[in-house]
PDB file of N, CA and C in Angstrom:
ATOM      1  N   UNK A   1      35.453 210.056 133.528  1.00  0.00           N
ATOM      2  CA  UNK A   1      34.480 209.968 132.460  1.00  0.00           C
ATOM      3  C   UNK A   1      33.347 210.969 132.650  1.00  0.00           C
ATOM      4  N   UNK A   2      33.384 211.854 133.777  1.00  0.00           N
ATOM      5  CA  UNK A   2      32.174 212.851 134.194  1.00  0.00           C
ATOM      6  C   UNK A   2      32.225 213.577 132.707  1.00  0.00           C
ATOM      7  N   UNK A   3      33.140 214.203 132.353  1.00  0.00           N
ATOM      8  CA  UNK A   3      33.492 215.454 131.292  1.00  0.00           C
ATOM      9  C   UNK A   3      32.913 214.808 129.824  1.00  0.00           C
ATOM     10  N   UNK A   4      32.686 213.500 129.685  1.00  0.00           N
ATOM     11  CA  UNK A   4      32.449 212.930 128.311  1.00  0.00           C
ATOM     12  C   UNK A   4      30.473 212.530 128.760  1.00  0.00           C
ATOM     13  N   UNK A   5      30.506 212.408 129.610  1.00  0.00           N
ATOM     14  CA  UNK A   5      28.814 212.280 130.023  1.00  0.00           C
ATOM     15  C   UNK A   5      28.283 214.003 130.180  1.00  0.00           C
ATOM     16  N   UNK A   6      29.065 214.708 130.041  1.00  0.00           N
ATOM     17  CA  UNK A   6      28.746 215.981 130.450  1.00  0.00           C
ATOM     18  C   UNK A   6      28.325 216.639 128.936  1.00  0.00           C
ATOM     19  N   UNK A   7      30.048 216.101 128.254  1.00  0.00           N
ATOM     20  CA  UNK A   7      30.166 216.620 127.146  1.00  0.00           C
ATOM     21  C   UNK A   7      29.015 215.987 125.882  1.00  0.00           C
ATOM     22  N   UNK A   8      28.530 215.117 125.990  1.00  0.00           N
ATOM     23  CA  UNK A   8      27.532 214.172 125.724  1.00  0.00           C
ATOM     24  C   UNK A   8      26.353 214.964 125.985  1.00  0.00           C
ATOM     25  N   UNK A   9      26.183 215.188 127.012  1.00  0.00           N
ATOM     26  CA  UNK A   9      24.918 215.584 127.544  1.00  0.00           C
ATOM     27  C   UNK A   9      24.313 217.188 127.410  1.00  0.00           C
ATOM     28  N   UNK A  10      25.020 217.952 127.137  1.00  0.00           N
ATOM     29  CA  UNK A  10      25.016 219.441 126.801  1.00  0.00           C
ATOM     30  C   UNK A  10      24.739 219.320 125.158  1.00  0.00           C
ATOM     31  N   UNK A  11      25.070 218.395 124.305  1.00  0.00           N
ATOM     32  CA  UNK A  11      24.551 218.356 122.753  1.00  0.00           C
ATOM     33  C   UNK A  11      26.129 218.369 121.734  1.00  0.00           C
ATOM     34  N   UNK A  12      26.773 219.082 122.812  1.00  0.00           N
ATOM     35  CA  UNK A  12      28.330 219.182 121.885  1.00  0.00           C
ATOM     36  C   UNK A  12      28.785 218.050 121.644  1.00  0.00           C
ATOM     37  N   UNK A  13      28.183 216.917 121.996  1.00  0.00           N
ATOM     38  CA  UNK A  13      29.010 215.601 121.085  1.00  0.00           C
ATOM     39  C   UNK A  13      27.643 214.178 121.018  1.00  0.00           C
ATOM     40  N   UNK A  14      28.061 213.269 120.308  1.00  0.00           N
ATOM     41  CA  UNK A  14      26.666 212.672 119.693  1.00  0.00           C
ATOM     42  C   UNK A  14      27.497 210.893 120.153  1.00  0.00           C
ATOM     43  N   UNK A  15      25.949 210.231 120.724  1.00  0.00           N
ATOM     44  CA  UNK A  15      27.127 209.057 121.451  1.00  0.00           C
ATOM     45  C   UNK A  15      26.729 208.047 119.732  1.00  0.00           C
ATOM     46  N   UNK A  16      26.281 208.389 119.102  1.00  0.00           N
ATOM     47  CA  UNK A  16      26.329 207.744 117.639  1.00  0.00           C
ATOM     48  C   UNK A  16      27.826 208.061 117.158  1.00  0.00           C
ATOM     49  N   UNK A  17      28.004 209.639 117.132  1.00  0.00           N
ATOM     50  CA  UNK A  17      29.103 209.704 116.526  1.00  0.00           C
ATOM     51  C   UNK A  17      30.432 208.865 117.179  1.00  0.00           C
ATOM     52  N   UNK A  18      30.346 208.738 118.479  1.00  0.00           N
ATOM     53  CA  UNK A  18      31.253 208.114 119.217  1.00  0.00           C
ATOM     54  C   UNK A  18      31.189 207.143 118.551  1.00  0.00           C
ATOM     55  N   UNK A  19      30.016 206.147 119.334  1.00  0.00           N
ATOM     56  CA  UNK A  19      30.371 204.730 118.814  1.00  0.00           C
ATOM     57  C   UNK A  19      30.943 204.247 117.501  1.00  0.00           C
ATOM     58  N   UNK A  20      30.532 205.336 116.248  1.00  0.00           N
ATOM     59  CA  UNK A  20      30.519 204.999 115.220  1.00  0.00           C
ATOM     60  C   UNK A  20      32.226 205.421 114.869  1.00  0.00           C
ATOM     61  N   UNK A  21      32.586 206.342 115.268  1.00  0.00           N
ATOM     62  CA  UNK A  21      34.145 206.490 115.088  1.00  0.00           C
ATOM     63  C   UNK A  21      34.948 205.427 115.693  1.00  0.00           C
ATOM     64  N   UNK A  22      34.657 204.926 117.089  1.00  0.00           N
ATOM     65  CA  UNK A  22      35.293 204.074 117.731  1.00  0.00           C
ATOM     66  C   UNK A  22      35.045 202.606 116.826  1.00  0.00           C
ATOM     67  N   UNK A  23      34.213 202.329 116.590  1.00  0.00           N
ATOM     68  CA  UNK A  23      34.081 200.965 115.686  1.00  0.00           C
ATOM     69  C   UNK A  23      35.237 201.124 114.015  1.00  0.00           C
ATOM     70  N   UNK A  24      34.587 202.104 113.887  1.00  0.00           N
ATOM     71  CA  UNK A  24      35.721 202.298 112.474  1.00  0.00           C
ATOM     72  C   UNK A  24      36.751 202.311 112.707  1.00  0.00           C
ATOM     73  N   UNK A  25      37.734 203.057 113.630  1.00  0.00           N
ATOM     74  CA  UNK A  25      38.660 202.743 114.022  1.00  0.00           C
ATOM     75  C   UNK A  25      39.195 201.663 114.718  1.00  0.00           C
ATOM     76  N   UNK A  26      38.322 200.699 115.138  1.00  0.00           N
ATOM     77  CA  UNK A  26      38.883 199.834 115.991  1.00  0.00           C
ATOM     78  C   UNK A  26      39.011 198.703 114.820  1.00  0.00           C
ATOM     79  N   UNK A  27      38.141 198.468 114.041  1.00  0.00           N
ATOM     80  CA  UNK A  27      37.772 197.751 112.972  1.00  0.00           C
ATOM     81  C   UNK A  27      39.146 198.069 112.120  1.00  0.00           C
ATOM     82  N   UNK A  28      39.340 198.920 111.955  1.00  0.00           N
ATOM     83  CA  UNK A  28      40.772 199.926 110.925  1.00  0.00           C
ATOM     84  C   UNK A  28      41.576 199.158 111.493  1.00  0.00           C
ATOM     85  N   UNK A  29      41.722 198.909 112.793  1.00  0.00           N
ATOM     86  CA  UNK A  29      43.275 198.281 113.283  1.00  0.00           C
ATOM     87  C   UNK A  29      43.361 197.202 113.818  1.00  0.00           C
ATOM     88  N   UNK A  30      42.377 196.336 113.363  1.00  0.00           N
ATOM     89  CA  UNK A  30      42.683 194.621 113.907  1.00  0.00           C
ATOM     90  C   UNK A  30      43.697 194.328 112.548  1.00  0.00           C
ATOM     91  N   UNK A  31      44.588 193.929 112.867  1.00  0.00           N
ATOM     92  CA  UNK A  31      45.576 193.189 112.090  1.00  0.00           C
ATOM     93  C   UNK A  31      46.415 194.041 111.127  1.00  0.00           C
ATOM     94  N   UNK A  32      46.212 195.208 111.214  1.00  0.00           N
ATOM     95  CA  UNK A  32      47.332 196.520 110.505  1.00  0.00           C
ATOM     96  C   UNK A  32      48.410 196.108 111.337  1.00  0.00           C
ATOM     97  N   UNK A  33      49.217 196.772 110.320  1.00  0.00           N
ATOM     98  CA  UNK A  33      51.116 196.906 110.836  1.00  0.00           C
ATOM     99  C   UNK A  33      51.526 197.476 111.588  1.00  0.00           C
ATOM    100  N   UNK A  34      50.506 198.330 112.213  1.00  0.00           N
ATOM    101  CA  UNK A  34      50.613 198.759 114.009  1.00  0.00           C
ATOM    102  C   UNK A  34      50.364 197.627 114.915  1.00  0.00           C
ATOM    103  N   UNK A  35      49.516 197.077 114.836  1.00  0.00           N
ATOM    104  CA  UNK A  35      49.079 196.020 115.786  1.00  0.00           C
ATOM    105  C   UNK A  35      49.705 195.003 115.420  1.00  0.00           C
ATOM    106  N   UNK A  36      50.644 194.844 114.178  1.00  0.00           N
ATOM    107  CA  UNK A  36      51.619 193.559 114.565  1.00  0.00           C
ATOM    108  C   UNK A  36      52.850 193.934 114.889  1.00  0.00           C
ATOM    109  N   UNK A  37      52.916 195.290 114.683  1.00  0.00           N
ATOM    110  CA  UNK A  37      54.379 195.522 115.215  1.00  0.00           C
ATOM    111  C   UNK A  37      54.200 195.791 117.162  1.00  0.00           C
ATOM    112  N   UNK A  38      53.140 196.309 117.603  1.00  0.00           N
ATOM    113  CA  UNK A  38      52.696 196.424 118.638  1.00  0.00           C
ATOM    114  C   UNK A  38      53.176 194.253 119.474  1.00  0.00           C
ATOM    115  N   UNK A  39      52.771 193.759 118.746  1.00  0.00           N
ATOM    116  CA  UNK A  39      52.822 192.509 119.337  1.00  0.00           C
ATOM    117  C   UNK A  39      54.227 191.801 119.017  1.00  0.00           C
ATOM    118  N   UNK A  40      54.871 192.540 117.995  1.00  0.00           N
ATOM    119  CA  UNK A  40      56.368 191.970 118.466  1.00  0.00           C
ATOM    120  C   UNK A  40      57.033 192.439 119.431  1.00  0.00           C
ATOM    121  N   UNK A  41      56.614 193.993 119.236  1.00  0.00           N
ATOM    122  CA  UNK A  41      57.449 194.285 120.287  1.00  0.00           C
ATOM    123  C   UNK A  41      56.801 194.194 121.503  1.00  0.00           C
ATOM    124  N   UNK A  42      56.095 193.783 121.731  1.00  0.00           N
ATOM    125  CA  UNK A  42      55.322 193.423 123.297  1.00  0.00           C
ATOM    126  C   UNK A  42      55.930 191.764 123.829  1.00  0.00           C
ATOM    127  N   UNK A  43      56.181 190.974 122.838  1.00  0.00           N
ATOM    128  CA  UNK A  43      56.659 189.640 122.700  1.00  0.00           C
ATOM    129  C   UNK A  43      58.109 189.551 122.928  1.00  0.00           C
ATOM    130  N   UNK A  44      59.127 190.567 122.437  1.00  0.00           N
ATOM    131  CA  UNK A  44      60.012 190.396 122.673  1.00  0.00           C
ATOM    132  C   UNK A  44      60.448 191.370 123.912  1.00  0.00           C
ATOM    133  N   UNK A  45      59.416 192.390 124.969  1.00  0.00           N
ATOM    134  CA  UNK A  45      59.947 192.668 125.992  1.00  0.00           C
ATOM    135  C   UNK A  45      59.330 192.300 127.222  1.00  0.00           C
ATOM    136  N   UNK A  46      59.982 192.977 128.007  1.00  0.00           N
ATOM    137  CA  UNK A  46      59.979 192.523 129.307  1.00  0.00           C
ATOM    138  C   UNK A  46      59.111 194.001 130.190  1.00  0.00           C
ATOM    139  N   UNK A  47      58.700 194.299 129.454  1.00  0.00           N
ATOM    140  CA  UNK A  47      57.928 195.466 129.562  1.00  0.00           C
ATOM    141  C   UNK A  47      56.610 195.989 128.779  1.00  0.00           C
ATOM    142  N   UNK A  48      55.655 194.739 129.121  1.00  0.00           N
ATOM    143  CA  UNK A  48      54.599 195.286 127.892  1.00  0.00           C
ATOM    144  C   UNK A  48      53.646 196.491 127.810  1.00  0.00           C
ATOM    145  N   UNK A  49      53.543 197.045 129.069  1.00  0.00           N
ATOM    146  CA  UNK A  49      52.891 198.009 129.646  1.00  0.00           C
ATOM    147  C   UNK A  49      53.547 199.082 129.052  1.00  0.00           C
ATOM    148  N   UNK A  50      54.854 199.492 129.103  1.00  0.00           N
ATOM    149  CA  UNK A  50      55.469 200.364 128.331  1.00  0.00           C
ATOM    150  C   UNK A  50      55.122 200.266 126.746  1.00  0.00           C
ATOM    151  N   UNK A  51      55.382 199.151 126.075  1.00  0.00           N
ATOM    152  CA  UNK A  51      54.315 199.031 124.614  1.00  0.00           C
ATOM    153  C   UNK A  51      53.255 199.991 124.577  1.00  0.00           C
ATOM    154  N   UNK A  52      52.380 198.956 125.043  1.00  0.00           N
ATOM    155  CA  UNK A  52      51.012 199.381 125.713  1.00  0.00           C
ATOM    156  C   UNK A  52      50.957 201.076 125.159  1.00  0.00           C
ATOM    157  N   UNK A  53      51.333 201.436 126.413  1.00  0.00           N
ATOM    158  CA  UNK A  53      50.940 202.903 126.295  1.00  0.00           C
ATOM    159  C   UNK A  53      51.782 203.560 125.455  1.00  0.00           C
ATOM    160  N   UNK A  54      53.701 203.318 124.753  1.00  0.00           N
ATOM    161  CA  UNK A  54      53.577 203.570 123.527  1.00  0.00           C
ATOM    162  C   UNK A  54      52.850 203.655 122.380  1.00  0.00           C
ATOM    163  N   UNK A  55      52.243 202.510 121.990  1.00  0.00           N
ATOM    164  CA  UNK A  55      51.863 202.184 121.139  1.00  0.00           C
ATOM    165  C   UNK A  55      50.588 203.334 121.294  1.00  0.00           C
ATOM    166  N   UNK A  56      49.669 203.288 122.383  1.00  0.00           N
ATOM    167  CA  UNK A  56      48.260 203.780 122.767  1.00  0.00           C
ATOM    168  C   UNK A  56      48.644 205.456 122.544  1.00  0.00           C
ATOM    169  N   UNK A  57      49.913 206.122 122.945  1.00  0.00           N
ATOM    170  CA  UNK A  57      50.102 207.449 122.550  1.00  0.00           C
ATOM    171  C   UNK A  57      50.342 207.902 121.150  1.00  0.00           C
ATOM    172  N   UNK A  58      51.028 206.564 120.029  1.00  0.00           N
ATOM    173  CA  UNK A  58      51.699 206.975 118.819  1.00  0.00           C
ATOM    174  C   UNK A  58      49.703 206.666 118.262  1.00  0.00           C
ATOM    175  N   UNK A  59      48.869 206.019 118.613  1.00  0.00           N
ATOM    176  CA  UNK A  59      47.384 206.430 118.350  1.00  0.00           C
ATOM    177  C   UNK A  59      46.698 207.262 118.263  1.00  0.00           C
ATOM    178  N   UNK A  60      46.956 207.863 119.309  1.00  0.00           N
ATOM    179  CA  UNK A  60      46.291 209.144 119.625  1.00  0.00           C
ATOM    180  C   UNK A  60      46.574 209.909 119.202  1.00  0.00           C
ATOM    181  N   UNK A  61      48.125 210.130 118.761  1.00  0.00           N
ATOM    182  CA  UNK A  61      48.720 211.221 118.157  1.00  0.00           C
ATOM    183  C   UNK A  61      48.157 211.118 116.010  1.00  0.00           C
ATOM    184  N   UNK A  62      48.053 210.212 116.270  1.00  0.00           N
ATOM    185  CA  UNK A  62      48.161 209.975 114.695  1.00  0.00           C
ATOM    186  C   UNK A  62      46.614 210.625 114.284  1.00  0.00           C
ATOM    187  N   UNK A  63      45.546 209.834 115.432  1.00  0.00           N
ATOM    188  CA  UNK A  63      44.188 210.348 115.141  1.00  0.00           C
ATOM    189  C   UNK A  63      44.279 211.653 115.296  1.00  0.00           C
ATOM    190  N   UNK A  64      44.751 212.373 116.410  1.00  0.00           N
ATOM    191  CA  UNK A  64      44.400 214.035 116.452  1.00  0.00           C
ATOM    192  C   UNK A  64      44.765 214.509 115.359  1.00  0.00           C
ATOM    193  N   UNK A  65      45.851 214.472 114.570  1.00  0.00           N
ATOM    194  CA  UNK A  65      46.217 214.647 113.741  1.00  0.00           C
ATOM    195  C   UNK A  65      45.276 215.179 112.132  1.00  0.00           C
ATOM    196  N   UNK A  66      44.703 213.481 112.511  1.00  0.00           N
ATOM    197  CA  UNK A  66      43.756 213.298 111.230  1.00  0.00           C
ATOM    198  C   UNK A  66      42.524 214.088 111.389  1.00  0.00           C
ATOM    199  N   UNK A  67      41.912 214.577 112.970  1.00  0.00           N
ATOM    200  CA  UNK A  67      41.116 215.394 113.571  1.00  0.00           C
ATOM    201  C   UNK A  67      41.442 216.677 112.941  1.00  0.00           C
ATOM    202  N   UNK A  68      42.440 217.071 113.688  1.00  0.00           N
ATOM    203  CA  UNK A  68      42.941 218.815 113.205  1.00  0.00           C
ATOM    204  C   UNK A  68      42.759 218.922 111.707  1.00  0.00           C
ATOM    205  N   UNK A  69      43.295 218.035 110.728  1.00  0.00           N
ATOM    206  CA  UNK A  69      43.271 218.185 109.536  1.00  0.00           C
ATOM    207  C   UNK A  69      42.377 217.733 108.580  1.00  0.00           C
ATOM    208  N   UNK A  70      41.728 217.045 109.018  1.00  0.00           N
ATOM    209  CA  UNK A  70      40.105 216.800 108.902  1.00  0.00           C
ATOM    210  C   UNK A  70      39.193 217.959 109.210  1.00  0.00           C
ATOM    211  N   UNK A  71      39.576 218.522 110.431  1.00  0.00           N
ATOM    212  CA  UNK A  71      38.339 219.558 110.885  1.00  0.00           C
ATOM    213  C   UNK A  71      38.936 220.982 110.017  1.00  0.00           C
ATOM    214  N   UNK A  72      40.499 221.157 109.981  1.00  0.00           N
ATOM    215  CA  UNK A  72      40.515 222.468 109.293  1.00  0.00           C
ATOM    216  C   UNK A  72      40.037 222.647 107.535  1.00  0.00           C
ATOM    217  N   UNK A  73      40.405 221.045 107.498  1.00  0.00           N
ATOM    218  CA  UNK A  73      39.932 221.298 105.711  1.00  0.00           C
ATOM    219  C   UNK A  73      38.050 221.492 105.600  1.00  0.00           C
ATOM    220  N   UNK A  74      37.687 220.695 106.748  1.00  0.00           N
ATOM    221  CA  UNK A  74      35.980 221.412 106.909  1.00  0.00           C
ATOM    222  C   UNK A  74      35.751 222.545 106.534  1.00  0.00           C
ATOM    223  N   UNK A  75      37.008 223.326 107.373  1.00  0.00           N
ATOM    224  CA  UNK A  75      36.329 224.819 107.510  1.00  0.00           C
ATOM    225  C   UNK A  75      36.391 225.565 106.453  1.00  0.00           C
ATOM    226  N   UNK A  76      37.887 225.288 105.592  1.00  0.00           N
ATOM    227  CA  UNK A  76      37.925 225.749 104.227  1.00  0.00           C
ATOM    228  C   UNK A  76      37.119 225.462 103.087  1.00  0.00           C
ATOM    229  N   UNK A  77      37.086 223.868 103.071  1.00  0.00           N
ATOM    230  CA  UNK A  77      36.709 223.232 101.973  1.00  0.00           C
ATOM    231  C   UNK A  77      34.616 223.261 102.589  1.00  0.00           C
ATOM    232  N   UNK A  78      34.509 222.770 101.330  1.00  0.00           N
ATOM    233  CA  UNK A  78      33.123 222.347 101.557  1.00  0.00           C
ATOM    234  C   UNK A  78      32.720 220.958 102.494  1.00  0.00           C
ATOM    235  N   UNK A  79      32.140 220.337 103.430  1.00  0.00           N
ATOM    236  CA  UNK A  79      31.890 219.255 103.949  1.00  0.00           C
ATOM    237  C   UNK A  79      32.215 217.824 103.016  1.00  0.00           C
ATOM    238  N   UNK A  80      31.000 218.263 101.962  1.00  0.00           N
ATOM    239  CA  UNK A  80      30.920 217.354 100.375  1.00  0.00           C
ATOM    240  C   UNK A  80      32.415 217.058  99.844  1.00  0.00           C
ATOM    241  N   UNK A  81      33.156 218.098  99.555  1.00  0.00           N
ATOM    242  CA  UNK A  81      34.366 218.131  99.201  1.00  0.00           C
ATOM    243  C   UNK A  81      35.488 217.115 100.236  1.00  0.00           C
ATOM    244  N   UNK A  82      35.023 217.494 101.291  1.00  0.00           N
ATOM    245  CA  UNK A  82      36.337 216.705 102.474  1.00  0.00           C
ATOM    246  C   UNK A  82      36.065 214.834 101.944  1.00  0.00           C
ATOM    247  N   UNK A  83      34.386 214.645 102.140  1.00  0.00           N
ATOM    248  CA  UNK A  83      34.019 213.667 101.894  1.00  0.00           C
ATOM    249  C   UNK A  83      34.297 212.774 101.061  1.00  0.00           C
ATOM    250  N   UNK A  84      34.005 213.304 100.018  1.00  0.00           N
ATOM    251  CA  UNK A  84      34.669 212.787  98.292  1.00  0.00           C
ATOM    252  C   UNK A  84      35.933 212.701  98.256  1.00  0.00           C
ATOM    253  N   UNK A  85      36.732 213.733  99.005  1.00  0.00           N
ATOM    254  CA  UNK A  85      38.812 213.061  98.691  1.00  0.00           C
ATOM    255  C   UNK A  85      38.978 211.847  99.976  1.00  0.00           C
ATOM    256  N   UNK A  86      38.132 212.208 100.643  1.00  0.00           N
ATOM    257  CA  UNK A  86      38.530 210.549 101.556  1.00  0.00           C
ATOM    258  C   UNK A  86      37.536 209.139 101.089  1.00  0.00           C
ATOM    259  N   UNK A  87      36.231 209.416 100.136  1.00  0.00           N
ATOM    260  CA  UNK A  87      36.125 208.673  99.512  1.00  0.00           C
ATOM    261  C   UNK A  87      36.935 207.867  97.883  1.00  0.00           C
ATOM    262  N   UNK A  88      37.535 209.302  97.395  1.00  0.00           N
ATOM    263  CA  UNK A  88      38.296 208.556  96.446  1.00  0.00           C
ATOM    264  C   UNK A  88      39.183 208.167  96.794  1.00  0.00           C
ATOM    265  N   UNK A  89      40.399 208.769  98.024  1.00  0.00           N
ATOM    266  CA  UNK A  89      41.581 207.946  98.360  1.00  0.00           C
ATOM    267  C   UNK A  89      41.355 206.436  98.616  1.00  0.00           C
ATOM    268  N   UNK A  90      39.957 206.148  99.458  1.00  0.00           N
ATOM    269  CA  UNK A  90      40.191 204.494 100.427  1.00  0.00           C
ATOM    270  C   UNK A  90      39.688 203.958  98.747  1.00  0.00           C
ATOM    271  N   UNK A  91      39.104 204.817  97.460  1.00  0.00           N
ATOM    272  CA  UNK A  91      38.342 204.130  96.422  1.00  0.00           C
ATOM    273  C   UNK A  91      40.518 203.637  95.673  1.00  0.00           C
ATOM    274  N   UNK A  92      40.740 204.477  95.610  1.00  0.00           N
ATOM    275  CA  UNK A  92      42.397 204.494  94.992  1.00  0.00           C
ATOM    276  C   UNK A  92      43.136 203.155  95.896  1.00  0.00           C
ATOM    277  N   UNK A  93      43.210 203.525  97.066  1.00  0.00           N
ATOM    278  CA  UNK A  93      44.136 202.376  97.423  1.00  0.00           C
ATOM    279  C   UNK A  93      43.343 200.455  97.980  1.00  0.00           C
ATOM    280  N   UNK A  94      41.904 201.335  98.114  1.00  0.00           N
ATOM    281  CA  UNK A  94      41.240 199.584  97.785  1.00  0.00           C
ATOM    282  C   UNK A  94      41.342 198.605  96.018  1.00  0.00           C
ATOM    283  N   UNK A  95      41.339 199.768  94.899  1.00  0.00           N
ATOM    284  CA  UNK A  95      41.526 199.185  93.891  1.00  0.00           C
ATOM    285  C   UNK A  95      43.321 199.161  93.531  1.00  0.00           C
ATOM    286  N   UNK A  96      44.116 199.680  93.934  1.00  0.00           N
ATOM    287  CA  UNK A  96      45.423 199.545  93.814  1.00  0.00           C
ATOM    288  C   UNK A  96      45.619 198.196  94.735  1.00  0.00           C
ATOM    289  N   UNK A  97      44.908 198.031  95.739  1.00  0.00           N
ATOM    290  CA  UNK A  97      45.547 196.644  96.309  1.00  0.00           C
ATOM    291  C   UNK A  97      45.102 195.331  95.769  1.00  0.00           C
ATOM    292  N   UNK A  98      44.060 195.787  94.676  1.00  0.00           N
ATOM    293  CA  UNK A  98      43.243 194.809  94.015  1.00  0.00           C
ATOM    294  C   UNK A  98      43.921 194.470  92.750  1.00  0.00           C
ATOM    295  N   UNK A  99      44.722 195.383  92.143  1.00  0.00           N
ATOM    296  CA  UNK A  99      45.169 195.354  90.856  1.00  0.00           C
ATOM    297  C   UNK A  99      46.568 194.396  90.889  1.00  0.00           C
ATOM    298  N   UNK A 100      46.875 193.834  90.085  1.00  0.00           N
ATOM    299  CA  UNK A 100      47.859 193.169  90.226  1.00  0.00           C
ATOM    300  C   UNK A 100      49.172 193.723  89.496  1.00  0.00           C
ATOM    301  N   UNK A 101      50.733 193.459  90.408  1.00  0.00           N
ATOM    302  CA  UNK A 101      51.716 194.355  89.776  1.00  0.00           C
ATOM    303  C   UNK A 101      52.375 193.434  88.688  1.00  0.00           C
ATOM    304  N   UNK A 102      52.926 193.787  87.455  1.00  0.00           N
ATOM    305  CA  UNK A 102      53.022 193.508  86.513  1.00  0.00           C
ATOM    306  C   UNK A 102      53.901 192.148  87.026  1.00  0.00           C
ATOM    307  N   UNK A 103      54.799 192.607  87.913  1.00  0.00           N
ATOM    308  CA  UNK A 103      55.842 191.221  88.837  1.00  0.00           C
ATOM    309  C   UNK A 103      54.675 190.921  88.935  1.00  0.00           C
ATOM    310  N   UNK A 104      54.160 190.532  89.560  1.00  0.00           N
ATOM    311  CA  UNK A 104      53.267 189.270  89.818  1.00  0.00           C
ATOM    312  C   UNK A 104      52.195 188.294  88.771  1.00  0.00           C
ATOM    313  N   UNK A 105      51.949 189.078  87.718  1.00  0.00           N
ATOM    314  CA  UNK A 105      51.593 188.781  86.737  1.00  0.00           C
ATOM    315  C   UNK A 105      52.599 187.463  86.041  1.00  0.00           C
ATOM    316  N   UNK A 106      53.934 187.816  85.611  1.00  0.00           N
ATOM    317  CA  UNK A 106      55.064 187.310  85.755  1.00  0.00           C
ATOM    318  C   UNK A 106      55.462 185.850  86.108  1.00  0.00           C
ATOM    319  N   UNK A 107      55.324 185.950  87.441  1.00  0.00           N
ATOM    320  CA  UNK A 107      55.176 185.223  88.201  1.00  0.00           C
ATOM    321  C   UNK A 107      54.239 183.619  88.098  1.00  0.00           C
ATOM    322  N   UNK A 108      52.989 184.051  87.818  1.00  0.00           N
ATOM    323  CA  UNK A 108      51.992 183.131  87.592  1.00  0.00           C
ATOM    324  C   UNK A 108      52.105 182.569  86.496  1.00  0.00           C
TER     325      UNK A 108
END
């Protein structure tokens, strides 16, 4: 942990921004379909430690991901701009999960 107190401490990283990414994300994945598939398959082996750090690498990989392509559309796009398509997407699929599908309408 020297390199993150270091990296902290020279100005190149902000322990707000930390905390505040780590909460959103951690918050993001209590009870998503990673973390229940994480617990079946931890339930049905005999090896949870292997889970574990599956699961903890297919994370990491997914966030860098969203990093690299997050930070390159920065560089192209405007800041404002990055902001607003990840505000209208979570605005799109919070009201799509709100809307009801015509089956279910149906239904009732």
């Amino acid at each position: 942990m020297d390199w993150l107190t270091h990296w902290l401490a020279n100005g190149e990283g902000s322990w707000q921004l930390l905390a505040l990414s780590f909460a959103t994300v951690f918050l993001a994945e209590l009870g998503d379909k990673s973390q229940l598939a994480a617990i079946a398959l931890s339930g049905n082996s005999k090896s949870p430690t292997a889970v574990f750090v599956g699961t903890s690498v297919a994370l990491v990989t997914a966030s860098a991901i969203g990093v690299v392509v997050g930070g390159g559309a920065a560089l192209v796009l405007p800041t404002v701009w990055v902001k607003g398509a990840a505000a209208i997407g979570f605005a799109v699929l919070g009201i799509r999960l709100l809307w009801p599908k015509p089956s279910d309408e149906a239904e009732n």
